[in-house]
C-alpha atoms as a PDB file:
ATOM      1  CA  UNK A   1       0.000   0.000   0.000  1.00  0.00           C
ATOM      2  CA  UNK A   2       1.069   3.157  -0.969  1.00  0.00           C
ATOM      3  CA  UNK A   3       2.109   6.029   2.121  1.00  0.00           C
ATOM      4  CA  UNK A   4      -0.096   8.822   2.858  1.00  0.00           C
ATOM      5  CA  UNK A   5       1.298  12.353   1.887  1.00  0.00           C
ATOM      6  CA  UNK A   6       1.252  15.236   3.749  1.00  0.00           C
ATOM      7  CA  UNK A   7       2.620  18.387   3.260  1.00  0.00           C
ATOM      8  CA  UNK A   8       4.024  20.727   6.394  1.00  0.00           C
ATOM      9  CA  UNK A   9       4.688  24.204   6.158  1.00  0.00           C
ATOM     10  CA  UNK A  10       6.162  26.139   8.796  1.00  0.00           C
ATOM     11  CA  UNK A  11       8.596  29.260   8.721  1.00  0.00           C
ATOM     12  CA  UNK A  12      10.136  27.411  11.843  1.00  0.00           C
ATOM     13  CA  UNK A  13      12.294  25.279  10.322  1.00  0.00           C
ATOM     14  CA  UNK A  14      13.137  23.403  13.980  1.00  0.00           C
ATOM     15  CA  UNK A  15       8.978  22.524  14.068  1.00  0.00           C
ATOM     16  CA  UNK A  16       9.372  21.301  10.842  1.00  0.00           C
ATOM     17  CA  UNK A  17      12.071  18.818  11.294  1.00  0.00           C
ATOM     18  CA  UNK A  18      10.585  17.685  13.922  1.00  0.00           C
ATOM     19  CA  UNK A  19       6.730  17.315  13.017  1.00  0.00           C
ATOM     20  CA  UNK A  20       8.348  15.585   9.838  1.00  0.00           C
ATOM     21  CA  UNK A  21      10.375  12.943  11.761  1.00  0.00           C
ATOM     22  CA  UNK A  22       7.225  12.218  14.058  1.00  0.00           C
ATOM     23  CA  UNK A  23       5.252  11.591  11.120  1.00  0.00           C
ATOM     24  CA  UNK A  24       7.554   9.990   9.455  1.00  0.00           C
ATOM     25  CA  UNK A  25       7.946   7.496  12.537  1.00  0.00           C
ATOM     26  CA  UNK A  26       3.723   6.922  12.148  1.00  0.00           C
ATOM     27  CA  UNK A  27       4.555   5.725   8.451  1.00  0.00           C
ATOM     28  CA  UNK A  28       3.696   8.823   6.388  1.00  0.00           C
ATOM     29  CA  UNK A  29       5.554  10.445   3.264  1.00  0.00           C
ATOM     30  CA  UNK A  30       6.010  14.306   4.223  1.00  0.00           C
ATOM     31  CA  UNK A  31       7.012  17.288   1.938  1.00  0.00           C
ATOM     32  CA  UNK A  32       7.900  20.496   3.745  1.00  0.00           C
ATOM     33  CA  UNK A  33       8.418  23.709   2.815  1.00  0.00           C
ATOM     34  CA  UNK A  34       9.595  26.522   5.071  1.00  0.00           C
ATOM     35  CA  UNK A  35       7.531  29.690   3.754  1.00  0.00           C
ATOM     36  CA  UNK A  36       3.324  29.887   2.664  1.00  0.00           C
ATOM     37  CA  UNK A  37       4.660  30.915  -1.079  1.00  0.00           C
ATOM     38  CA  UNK A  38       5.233  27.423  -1.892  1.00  0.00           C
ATOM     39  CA  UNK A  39       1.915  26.009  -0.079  1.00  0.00           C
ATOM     40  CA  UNK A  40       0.442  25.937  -3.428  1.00  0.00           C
ATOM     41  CA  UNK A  41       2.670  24.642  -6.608  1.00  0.00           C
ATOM     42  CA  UNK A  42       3.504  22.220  -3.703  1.00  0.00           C
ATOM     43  CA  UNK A  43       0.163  21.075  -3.199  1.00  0.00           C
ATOM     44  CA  UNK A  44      -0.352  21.170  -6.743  1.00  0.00           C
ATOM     45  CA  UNK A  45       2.654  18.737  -7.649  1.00  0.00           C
ATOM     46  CA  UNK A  46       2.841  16.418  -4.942  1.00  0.00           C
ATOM     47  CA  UNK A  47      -1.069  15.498  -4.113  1.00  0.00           C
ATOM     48  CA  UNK A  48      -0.616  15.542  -0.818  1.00  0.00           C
ATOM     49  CA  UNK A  49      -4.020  14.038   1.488  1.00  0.00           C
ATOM     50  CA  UNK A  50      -3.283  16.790   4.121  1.00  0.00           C
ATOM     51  CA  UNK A  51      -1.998  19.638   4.498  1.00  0.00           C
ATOM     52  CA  UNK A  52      -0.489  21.126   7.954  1.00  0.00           C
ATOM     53  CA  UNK A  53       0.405  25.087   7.859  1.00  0.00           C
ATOM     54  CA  UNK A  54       1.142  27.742   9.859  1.00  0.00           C
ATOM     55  CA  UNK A  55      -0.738  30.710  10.021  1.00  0.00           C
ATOM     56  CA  UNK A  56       2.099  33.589  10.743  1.00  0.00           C
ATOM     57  CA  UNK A  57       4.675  33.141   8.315  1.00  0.00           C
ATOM     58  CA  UNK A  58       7.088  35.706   5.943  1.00  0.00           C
ATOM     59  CA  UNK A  59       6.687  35.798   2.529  1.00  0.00           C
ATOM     60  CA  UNK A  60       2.728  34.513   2.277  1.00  0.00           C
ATOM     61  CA  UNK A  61       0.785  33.606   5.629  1.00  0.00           C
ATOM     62  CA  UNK A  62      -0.726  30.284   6.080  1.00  0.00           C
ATOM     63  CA  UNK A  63      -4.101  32.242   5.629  1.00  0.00           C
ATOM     64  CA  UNK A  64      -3.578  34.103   2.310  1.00  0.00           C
ATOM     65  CA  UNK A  65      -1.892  30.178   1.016  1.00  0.00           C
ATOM     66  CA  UNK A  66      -5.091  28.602   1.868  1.00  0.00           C
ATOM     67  CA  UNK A  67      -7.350  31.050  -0.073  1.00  0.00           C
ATOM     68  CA  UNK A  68      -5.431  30.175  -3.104  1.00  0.00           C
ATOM     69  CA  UNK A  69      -5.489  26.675  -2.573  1.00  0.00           C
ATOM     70  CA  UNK A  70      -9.279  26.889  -2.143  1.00  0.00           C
ATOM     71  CA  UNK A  71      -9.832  28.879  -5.276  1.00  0.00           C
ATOM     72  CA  UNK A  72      -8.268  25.865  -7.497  1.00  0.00           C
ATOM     73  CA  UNK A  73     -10.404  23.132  -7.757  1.00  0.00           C
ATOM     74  CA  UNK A  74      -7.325  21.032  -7.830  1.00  0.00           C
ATOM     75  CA  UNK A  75      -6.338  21.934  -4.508  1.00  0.00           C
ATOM     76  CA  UNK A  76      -9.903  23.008  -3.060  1.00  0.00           C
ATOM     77  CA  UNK A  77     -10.549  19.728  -1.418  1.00  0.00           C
ATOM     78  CA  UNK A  78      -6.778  19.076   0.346  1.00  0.00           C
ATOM     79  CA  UNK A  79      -7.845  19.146   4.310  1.00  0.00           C
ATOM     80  CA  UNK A  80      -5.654  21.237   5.988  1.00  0.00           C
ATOM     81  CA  UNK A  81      -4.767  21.601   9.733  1.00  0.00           C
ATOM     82  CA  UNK A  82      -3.621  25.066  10.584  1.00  0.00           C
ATOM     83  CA  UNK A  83      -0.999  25.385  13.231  1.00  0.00           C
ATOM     84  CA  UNK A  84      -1.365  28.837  15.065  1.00  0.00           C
ATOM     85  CA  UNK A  85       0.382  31.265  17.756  1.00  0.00           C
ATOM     86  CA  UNK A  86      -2.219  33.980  17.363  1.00  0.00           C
ATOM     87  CA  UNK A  87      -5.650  34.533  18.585  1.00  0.00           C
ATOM     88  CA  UNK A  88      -8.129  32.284  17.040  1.00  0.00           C
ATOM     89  CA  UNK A  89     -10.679  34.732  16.458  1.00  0.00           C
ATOM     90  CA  UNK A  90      -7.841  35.775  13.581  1.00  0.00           C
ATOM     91  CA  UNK A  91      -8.312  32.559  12.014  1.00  0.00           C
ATOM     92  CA  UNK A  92     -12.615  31.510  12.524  1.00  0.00           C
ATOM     93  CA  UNK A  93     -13.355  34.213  10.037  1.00  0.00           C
ATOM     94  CA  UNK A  94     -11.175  32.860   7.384  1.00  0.00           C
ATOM     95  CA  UNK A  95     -11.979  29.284   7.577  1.00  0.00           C
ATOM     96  CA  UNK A  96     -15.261  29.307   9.786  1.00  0.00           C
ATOM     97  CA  UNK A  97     -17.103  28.241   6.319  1.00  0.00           C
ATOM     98  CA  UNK A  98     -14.583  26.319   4.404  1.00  0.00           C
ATOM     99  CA  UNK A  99     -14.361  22.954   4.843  1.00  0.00           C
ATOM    100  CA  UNK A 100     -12.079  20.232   5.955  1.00  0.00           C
ATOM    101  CA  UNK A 101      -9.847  23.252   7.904  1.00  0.00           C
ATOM    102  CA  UNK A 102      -9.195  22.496  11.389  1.00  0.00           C
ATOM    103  CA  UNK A 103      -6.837  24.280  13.669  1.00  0.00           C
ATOM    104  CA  UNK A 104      -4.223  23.525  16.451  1.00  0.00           C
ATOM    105  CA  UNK A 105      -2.876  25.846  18.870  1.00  0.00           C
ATOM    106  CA  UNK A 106       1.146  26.158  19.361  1.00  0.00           C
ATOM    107  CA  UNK A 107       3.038  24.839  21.239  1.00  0.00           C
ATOM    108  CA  UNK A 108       2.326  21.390  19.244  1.00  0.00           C
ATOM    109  CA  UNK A 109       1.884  18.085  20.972  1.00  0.00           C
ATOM    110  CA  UNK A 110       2.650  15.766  18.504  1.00  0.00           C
ATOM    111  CA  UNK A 111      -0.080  13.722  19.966  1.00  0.00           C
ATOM    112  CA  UNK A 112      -2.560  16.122  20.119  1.00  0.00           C
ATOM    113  CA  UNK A 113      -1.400  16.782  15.717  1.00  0.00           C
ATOM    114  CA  UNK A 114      -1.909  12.917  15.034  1.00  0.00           C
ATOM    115  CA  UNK A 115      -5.348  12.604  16.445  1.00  0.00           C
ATOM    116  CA  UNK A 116      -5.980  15.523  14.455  1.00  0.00           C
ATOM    117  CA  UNK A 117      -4.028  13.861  11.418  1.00  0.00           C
ATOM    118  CA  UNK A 118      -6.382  10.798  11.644  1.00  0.00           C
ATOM    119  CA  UNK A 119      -9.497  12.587  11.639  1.00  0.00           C
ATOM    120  CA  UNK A 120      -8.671  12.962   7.687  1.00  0.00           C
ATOM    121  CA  UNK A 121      -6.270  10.223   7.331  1.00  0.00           C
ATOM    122  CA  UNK A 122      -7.818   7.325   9.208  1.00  0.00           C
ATOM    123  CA  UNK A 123      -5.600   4.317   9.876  1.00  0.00           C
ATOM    124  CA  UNK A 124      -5.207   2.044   7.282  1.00  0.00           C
ATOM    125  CA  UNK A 125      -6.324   4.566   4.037  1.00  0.00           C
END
């Protein structure tokens, strides 16, 4: 069977490294990318079945990334887990009426991110 994608974008490349080796460990295929400009032509190439971004980031924020993903109806449908340092009511009016967007608060417990993970990517797809 064929590993789950998923693609992880965070300006902190530390997170990164380490959400990747975590997932990794649980038997996934991860893509990262360090900035929200390449949320898109990344999602775009490598298919991934989630998506896990931050929300502050240089360059393109997490937020203005998943707008464009959700205006191509090649991307549109990629669940995406938003990882965020800032207030949520920041976030609930972006993604209060899009679907398949959840959010996580930072700091990160990786176990907290996998239950979250398996909501869209239940064991054994």
């Amino acid at each position: 069977m064929a590993r789950q994608a998923i693609l992880v974008i965070d300006d902190d490349k530390h997170l990164v490294e380490l959400i990747q080796e975590y997932l990794e460990g649980q038997g996934y295929l991860v893509y990262t990318a360090l900035d929200g400009l390449h949320a898109h032509p990344m999602a775009h190439s490598r298919h991934p079945a989630l998506i896990i971004m931050d929300v502050d980031m240089p360059i393109t924020s997490g937020l203005h990334a998943l707008e464009q993903l959700r205006a191509d109806p090649q991307t549109k449908g990629i669940p995406v887990i938003m990882l965020t340092g800032v207030a949520s009511g920041r976030i609930y009016p972006v993604v209060e009426n899009m679907a398949k967007v959840s959010h996580i608060k930072k700091p990160v417990s990786l176990e907290d991110l996998m239950s979250m993970v398996r909501l869209y990517i239940p064991d054994g797809e």
